[in-house]
C-alpha atoms as a PDB file:
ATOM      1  CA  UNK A   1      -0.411  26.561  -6.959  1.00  0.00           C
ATOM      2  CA  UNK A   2       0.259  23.516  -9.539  1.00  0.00           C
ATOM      3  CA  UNK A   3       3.186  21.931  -7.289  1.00  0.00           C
ATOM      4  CA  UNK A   4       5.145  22.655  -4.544  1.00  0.00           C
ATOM      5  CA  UNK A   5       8.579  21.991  -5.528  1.00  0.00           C
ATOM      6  CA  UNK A   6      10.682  19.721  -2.952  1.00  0.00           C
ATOM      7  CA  UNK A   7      10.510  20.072   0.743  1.00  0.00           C
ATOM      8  CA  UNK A   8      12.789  22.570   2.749  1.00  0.00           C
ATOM      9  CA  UNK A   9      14.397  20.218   4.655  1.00  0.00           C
ATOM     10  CA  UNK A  10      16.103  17.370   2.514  1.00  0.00           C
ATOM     11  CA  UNK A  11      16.380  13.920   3.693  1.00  0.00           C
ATOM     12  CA  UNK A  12      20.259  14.056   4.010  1.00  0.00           C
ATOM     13  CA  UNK A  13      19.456  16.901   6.605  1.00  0.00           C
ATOM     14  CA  UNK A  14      17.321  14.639   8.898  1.00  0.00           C
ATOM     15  CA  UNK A  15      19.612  11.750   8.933  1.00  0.00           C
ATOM     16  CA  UNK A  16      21.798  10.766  12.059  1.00  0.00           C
ATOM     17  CA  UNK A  17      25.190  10.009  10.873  1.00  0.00           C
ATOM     18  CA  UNK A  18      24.882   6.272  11.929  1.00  0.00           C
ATOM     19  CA  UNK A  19      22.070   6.671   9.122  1.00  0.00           C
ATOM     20  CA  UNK A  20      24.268   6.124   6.263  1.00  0.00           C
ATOM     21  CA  UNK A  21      26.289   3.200   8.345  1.00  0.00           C
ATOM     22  CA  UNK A  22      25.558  -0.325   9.005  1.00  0.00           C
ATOM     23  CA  UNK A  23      22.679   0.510  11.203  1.00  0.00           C
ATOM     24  CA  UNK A  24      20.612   1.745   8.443  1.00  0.00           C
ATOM     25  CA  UNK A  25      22.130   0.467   5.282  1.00  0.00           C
ATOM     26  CA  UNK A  26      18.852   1.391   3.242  1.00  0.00           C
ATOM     27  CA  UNK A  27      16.536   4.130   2.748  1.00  0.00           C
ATOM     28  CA  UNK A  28      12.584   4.067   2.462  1.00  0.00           C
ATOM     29  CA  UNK A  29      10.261   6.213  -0.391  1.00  0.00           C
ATOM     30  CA  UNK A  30       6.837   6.582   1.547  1.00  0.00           C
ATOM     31  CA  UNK A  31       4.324   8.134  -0.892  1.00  0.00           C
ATOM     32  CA  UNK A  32       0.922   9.598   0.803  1.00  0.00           C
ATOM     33  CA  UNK A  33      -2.085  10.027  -1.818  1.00  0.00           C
ATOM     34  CA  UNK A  34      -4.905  12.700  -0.602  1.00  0.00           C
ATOM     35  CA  UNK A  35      -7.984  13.356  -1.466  1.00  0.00           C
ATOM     36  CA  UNK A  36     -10.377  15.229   0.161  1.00  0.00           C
ATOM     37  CA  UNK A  37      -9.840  13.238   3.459  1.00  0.00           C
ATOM     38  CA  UNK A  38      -8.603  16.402   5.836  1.00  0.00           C
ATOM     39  CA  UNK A  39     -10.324  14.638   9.147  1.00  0.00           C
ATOM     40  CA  UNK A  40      -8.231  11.237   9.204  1.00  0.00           C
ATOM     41  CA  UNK A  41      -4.946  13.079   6.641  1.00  0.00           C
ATOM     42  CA  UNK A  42      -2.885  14.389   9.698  1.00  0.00           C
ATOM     43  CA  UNK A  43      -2.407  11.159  11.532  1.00  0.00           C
ATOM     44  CA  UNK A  44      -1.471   9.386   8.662  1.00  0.00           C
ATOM     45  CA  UNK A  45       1.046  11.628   7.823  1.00  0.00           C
ATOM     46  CA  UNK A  46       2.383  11.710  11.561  1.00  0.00           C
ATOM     47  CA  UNK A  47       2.310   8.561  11.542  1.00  0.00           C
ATOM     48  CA  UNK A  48       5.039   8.784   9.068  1.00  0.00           C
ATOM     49  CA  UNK A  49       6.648  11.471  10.396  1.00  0.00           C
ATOM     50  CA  UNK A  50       6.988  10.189  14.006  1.00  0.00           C
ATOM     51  CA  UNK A  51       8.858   6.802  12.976  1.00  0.00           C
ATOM     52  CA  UNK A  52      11.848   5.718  14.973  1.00  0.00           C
ATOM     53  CA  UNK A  53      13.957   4.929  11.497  1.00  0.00           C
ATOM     54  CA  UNK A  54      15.761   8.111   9.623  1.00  0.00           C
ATOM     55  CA  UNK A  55      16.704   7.241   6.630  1.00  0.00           C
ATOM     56  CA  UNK A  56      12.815   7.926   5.491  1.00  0.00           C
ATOM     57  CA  UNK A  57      11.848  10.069   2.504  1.00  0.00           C
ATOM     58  CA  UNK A  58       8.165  10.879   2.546  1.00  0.00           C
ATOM     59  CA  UNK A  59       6.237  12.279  -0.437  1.00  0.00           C
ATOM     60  CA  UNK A  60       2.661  13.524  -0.673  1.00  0.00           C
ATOM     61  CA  UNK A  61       0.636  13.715  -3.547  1.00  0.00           C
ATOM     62  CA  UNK A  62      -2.736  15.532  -3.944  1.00  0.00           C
ATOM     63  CA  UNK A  63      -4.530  16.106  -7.390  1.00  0.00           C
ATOM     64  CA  UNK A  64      -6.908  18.730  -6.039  1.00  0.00           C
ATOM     65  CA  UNK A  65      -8.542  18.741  -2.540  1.00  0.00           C
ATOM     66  CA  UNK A  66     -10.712  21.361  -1.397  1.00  0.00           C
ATOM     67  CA  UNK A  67     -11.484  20.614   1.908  1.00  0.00           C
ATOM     68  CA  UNK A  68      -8.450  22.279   3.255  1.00  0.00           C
ATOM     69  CA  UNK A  69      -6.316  18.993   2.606  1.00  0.00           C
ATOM     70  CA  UNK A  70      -3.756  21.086   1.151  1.00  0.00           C
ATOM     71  CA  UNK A  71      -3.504  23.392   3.493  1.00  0.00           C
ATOM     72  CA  UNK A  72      -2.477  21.035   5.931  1.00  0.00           C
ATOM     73  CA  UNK A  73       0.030  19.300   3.608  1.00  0.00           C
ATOM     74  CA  UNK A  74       1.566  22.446   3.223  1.00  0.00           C
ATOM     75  CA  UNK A  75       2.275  23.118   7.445  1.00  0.00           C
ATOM     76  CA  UNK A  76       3.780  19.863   7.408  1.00  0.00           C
ATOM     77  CA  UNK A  77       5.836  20.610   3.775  1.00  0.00           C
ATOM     78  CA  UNK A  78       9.317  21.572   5.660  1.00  0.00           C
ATOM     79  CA  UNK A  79       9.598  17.979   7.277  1.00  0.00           C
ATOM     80  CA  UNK A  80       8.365  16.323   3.787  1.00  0.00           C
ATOM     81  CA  UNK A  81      10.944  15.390   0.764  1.00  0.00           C
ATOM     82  CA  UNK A  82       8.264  16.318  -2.018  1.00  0.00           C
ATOM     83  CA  UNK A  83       5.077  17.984  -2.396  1.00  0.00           C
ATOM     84  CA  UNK A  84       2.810  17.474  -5.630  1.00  0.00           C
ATOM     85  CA  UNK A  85      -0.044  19.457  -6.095  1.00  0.00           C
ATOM     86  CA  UNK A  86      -0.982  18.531  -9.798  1.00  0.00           C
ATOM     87  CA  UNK A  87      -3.866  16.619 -11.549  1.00  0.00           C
ATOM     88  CA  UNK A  88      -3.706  13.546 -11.995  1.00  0.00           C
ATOM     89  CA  UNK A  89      -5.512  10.245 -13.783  1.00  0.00           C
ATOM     90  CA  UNK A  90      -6.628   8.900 -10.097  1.00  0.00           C
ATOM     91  CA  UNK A  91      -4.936   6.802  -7.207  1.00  0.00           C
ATOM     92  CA  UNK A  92      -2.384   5.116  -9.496  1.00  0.00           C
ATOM     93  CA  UNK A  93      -1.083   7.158 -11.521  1.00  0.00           C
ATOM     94  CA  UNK A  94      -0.912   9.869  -8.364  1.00  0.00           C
ATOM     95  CA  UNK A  95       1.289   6.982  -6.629  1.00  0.00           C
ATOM     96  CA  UNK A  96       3.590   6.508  -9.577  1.00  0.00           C
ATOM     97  CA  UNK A  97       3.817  10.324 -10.234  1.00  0.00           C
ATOM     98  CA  UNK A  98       5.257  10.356  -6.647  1.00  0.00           C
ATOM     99  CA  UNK A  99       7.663   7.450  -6.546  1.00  0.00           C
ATOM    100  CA  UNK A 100       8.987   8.818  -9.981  1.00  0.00           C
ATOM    101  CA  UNK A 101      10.657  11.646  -7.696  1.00  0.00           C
ATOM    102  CA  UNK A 102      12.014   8.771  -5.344  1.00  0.00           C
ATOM    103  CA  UNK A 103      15.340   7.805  -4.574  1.00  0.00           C
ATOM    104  CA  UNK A 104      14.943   5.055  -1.924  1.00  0.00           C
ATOM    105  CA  UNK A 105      15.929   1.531  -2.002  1.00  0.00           C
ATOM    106  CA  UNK A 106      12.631   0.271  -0.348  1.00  0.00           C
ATOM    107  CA  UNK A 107       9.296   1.598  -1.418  1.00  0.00           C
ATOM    108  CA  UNK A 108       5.214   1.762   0.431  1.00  0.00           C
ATOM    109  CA  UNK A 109       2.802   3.808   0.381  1.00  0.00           C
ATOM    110  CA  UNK A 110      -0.098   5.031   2.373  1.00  0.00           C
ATOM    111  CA  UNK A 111      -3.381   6.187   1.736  1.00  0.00           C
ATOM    112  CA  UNK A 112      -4.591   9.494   3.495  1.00  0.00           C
ATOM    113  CA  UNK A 113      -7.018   7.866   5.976  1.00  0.00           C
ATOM    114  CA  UNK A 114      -4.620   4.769   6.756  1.00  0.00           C
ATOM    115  CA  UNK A 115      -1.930   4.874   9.836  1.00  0.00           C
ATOM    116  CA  UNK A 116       1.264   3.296  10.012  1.00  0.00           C
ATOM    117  CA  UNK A 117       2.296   1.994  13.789  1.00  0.00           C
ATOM    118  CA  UNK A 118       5.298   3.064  15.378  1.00  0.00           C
ATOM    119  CA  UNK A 119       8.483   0.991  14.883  1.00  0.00           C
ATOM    120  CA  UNK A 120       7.012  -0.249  11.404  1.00  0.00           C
ATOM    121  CA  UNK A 121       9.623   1.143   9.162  1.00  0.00           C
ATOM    122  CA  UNK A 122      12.392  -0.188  11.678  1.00  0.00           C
ATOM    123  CA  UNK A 123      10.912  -4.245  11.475  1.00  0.00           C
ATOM    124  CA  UNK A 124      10.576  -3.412   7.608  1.00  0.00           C
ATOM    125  CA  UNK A 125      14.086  -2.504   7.451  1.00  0.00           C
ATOM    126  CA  UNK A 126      15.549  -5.500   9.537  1.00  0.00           C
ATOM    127  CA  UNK A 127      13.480  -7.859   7.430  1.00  0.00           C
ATOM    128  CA  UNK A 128      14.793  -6.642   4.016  1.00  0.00           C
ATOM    129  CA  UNK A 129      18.218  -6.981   5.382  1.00  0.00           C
ATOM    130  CA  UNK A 130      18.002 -10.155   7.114  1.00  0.00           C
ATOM    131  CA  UNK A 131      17.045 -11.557   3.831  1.00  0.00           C
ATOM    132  CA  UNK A 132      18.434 -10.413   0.720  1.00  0.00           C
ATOM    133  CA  UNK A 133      16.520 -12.705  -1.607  1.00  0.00           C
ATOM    134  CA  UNK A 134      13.158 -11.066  -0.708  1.00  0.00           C
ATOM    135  CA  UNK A 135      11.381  -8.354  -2.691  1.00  0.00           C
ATOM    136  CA  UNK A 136       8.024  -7.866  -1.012  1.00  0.00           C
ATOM    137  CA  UNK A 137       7.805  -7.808   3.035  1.00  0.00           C
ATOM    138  CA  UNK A 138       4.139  -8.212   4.176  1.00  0.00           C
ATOM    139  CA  UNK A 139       2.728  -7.507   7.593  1.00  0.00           C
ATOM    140  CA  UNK A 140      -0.221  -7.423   9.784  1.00  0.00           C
ATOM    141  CA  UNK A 141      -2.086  -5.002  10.827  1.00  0.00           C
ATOM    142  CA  UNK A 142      -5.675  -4.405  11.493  1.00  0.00           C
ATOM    143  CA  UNK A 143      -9.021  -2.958  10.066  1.00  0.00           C
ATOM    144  CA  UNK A 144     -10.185   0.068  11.934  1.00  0.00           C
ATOM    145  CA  UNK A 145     -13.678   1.804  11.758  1.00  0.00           C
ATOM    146  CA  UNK A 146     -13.812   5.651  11.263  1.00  0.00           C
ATOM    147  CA  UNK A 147     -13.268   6.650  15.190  1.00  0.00           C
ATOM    148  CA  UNK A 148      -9.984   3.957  14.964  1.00  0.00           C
ATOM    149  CA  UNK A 149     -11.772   1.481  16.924  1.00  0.00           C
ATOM    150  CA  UNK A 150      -9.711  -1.612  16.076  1.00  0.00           C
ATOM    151  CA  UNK A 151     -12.585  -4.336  14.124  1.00  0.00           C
ATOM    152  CA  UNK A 152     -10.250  -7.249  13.325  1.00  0.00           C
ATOM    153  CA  UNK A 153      -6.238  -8.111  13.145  1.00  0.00           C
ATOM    154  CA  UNK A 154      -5.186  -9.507   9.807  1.00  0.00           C
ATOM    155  CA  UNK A 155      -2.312 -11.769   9.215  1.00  0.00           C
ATOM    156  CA  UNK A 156      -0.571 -11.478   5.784  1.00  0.00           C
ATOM    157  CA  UNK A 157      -0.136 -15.222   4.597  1.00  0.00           C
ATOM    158  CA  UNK A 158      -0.143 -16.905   1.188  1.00  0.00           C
ATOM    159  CA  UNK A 159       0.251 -14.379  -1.313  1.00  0.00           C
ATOM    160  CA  UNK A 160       0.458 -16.314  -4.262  1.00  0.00           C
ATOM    161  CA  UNK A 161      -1.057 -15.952  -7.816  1.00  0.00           C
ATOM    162  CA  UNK A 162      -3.831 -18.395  -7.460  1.00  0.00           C
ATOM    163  CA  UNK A 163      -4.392 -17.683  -4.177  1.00  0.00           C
ATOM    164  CA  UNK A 164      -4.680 -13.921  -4.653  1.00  0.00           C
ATOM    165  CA  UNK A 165      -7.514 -14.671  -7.542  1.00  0.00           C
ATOM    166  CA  UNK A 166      -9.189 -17.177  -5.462  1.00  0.00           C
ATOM    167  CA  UNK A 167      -9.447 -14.970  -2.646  1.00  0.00           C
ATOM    168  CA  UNK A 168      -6.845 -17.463  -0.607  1.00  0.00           C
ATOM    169  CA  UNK A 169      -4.242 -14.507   0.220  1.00  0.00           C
ATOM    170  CA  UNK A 170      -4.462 -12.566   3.334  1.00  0.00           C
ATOM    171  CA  UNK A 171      -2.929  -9.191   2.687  1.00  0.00           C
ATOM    172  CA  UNK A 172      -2.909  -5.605   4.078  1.00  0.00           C
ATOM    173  CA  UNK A 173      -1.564  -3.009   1.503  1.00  0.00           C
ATOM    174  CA  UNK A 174      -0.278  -0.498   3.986  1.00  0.00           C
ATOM    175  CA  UNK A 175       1.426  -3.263   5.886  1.00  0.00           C
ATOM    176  CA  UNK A 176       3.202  -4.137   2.962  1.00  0.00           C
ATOM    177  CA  UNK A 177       6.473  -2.474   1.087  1.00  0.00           C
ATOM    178  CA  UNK A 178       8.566  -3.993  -1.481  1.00  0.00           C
ATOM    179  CA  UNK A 179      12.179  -3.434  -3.464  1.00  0.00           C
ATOM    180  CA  UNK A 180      12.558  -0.495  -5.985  1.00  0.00           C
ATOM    181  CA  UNK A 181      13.955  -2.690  -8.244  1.00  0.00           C
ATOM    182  CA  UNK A 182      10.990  -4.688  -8.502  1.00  0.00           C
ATOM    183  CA  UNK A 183       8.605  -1.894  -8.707  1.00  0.00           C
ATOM    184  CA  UNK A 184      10.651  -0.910 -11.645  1.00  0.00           C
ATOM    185  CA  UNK A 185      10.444  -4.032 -13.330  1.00  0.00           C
ATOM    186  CA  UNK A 186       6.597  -4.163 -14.048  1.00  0.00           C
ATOM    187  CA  UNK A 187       6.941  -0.339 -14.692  1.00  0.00           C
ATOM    188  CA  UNK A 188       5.101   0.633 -11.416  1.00  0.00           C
ATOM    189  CA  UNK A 189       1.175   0.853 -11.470  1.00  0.00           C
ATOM    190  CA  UNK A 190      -1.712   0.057 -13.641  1.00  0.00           C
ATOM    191  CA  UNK A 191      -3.013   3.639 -14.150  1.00  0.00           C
ATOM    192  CA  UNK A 192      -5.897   2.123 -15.994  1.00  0.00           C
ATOM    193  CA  UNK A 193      -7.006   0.354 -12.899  1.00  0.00           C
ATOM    194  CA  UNK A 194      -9.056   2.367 -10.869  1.00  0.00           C
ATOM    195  CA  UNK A 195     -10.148  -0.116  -8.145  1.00  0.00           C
ATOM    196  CA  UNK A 196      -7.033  -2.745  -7.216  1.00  0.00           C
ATOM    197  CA  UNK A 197      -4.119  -1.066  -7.984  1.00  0.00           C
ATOM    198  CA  UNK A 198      -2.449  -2.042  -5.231  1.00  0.00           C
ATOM    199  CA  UNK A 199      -3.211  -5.717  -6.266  1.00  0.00           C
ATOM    200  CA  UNK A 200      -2.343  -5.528  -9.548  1.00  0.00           C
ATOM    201  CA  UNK A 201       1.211  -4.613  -8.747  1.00  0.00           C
ATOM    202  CA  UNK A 202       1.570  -7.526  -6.598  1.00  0.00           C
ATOM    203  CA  UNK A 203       0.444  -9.476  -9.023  1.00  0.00           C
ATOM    204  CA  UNK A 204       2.646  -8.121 -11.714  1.00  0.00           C
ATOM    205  CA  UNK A 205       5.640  -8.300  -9.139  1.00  0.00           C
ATOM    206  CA  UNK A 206       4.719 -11.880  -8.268  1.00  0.00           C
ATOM    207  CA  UNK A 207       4.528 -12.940 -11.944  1.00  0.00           C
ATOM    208  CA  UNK A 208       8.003 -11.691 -12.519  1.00  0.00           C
ATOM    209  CA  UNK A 209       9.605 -13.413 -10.135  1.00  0.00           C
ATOM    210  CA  UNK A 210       9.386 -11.231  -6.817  1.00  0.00           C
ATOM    211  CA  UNK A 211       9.767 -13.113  -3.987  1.00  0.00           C
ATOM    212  CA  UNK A 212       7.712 -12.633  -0.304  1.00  0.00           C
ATOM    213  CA  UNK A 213       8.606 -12.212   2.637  1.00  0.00           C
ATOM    214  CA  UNK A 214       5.912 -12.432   6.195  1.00  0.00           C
ATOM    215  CA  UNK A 215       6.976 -10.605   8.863  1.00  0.00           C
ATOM    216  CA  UNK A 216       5.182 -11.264  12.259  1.00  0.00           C
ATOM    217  CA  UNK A 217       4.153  -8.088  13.577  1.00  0.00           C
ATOM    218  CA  UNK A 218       1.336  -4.998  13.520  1.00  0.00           C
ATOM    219  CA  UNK A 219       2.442  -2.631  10.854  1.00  0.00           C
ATOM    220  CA  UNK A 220      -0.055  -0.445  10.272  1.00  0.00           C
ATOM    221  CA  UNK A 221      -3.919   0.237  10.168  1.00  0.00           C
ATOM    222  CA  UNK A 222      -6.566   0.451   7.417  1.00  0.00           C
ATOM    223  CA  UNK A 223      -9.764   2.121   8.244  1.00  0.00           C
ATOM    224  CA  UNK A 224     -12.837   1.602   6.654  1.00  0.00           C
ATOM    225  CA  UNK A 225     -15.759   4.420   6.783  1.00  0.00           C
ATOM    226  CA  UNK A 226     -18.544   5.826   4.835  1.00  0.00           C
ATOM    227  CA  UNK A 227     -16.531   7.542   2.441  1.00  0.00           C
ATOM    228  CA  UNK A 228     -13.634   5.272   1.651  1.00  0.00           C
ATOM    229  CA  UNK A 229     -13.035   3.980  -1.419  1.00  0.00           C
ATOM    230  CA  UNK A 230     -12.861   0.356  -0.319  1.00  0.00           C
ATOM    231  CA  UNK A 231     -16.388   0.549   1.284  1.00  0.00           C
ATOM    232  CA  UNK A 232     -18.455   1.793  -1.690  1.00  0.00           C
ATOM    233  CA  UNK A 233     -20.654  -0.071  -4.424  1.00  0.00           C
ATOM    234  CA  UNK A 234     -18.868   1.854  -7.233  1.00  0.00           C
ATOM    235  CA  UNK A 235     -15.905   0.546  -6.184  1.00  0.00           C
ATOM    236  CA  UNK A 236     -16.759  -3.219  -6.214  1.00  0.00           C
ATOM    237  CA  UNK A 237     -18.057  -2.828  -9.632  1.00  0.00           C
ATOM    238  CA  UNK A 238     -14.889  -1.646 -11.008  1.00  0.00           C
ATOM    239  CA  UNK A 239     -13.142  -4.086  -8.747  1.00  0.00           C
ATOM    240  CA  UNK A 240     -14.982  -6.620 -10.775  1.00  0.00           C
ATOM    241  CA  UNK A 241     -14.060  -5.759 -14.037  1.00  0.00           C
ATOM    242  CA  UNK A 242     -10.499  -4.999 -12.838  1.00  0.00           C
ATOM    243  CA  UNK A 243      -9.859  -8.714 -11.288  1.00  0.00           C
ATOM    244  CA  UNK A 244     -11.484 -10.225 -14.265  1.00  0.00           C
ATOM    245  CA  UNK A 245      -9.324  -8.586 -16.577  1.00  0.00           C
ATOM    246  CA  UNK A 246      -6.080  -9.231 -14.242  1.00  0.00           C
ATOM    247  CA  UNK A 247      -7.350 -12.738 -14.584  1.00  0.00           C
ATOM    248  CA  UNK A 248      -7.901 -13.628 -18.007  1.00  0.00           C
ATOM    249  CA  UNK A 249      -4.384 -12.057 -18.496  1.00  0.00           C
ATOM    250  CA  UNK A 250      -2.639 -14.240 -16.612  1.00  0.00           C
ATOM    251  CA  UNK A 251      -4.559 -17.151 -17.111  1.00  0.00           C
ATOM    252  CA  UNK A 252      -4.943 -16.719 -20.690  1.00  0.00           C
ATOM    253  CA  UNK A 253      -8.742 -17.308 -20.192  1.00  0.00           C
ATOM    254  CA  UNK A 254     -11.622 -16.224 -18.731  1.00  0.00           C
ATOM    255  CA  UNK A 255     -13.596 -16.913 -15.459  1.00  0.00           C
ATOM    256  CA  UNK A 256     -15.677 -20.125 -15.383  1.00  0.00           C
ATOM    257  CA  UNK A 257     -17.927 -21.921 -13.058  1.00  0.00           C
ATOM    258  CA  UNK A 258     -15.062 -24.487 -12.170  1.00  0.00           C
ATOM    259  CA  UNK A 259     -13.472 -21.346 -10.779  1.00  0.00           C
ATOM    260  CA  UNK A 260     -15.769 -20.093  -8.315  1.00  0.00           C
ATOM    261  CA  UNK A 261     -15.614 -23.420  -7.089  1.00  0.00           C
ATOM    262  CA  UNK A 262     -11.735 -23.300  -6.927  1.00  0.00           C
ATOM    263  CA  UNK A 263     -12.536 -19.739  -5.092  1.00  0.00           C
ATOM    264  CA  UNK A 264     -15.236 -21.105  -2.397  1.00  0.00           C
ATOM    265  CA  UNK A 265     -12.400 -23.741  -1.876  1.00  0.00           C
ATOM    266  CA  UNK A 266      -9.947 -21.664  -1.374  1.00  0.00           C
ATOM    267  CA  UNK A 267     -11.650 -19.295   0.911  1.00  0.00           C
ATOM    268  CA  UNK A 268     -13.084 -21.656   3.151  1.00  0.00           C
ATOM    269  CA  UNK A 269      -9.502 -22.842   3.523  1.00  0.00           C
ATOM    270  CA  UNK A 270      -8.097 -19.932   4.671  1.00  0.00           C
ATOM    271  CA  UNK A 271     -10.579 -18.565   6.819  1.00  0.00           C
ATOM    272  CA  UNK A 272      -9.827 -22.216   8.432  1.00  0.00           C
ATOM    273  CA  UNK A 273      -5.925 -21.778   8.821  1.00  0.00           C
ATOM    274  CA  UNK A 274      -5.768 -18.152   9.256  1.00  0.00           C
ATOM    275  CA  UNK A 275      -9.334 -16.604  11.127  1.00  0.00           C
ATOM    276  CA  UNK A 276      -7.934 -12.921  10.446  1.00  0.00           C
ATOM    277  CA  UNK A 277      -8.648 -13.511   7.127  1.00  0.00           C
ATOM    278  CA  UNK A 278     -10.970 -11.338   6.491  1.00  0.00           C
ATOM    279  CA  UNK A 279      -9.851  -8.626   4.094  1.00  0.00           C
ATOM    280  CA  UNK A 280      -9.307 -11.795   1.624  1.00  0.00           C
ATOM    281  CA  UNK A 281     -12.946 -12.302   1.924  1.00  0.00           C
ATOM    282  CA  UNK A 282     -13.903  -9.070   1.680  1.00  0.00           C
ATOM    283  CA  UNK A 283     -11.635  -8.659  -1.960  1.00  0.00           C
ATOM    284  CA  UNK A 284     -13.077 -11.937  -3.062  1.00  0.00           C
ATOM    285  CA  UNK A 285     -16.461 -10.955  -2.476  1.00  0.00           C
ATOM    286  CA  UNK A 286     -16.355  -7.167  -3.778  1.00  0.00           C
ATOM    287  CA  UNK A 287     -14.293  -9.209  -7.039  1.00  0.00           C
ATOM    288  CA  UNK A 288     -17.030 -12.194  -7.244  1.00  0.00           C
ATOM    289  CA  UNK A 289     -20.363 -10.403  -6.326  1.00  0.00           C
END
């Protein structure tokens, strides 16, 4: 099978009429990439599935699992807007094959070993309204091990350009969903980047103008184990190269030694001011080392 076609049920069947009111004046793309993760897949995509907002279309991407992955998209596919079974260049070009098929106002996404909490998608929705300026809500959230043991709470603060490259910014990617329009305007993700895609788009949002929004509360939760991406050596080598390139294109030059300082600096300084820091430490060091 190349692709299962869209879902059985449509969004506009799952809605509550109070869904396309005041109550719920906008509607979330969720986009789920899988790979070969079958033991942690099923409660992310419940996790999903079970949220107390409606208006919620959720797509799932996989380029080619065999370890019955698929299989277990496919007994959830009546209660999902899009399946897409079909290759794929790796994470982000998976993620902007699925939000091409989207139609929401607010986008996120969610890798297959990550967990949203309940009630996230409602506080997302209340923040974009309650501030029509913003283009990029960012939660907390917390890092996980592989049982789901919480490790450590994170507090999104400070996203901003320099802070992001000097390893200042305190972010969790799936607490964090942003405007369609701005995804649009940097032409979605990096496909080319195989280690911070995530990253880059905030950084291409940011540099265009997108505007952020914190919102106080645990969104979601991203677990770290002995096969994720984020934990391996592989991945900090391309991660690397990737933030060094990201860098010398906005900057218009490359790394130096009065940099690292800048970085130490800024590190040190956040760790102060915000002690759940540490997934900013963690990207600076898997960037820097």
């Amino acid at each position: 099978m190349s692709q299962v076609a869209t879902g059985v049920v449509r969004l506009a069947d799952k809605l509550s009429p109070k869904a396309n009111g005041s109550e719920f004046p906008m509607k979330f793309s969720v986009v789920t990439i899988s790979f070969n993760q079958r033991q942690y897949l099923e409660e992310a995509l419940r996790s999903v599935l079970t949220q107390d907002y409606p208006a919620i279309e959720y797509i799932v991407v996989d380029p080619g699992s065999t370890d019955g992955s698929r299989e277990l998209i496919e007994s959830f596919s009546s209660q999902l807007e899009r399946v897409i079974f079909e290759p794929d260049q790796g994470a982000a070009d998976g993620l902007n094959n699925g939000f091409q098929h989207a139609s929401g106002d607010i986008f996120g996404f969610l890798n297959s070993d990550d967990v949203l909490l309940p009630g996230a998608m409602r506080s997302v929705a209340q923040a974009f309204a309650q501030d029509s300026n913003c283009d990029i809500v960012m939660g907390n959230g917390f890092i996980v091990d592989a049982q789901g043991k919480r490790i450590r709470r994170i507090r999104a603060a400070g996203f901003t350009l320099d802070r992001y490259f000097y390893g200042g910014a305190t972010w969790l990617q799936q607490a964090t969903f942003f405007r369609r329009a701005a995804f649009e305007a940097v032409g979605g993700f990096n496909v080319s980047n195989r280690s911070c895609w995530d990253g880059e788009l905030l950084v291409d949002m940011v540099r265009k103008g997108a505007k952020v929004k914190y919102l106080n509360q645990d969104l979601a939760l991203f677990r770290l184990h002995a096969k994720s991406i984020t934990g391996s050596r592989r991945h900090s080598e391309m991660m690397k190269a990737d933030a060094d390139r990201m860098f010398s294109l906005s900057r218009g030059r490359k790394w130096t030694a009065l940099d690292t300082v800048r970085a130490y600096l800024f590190r040190i300084e956040r760790i102060l001011t915000h002690p759940g820091a540490v997934e900013s430490a963690i990207r600076a060091r898997m960037r820097r080392s």
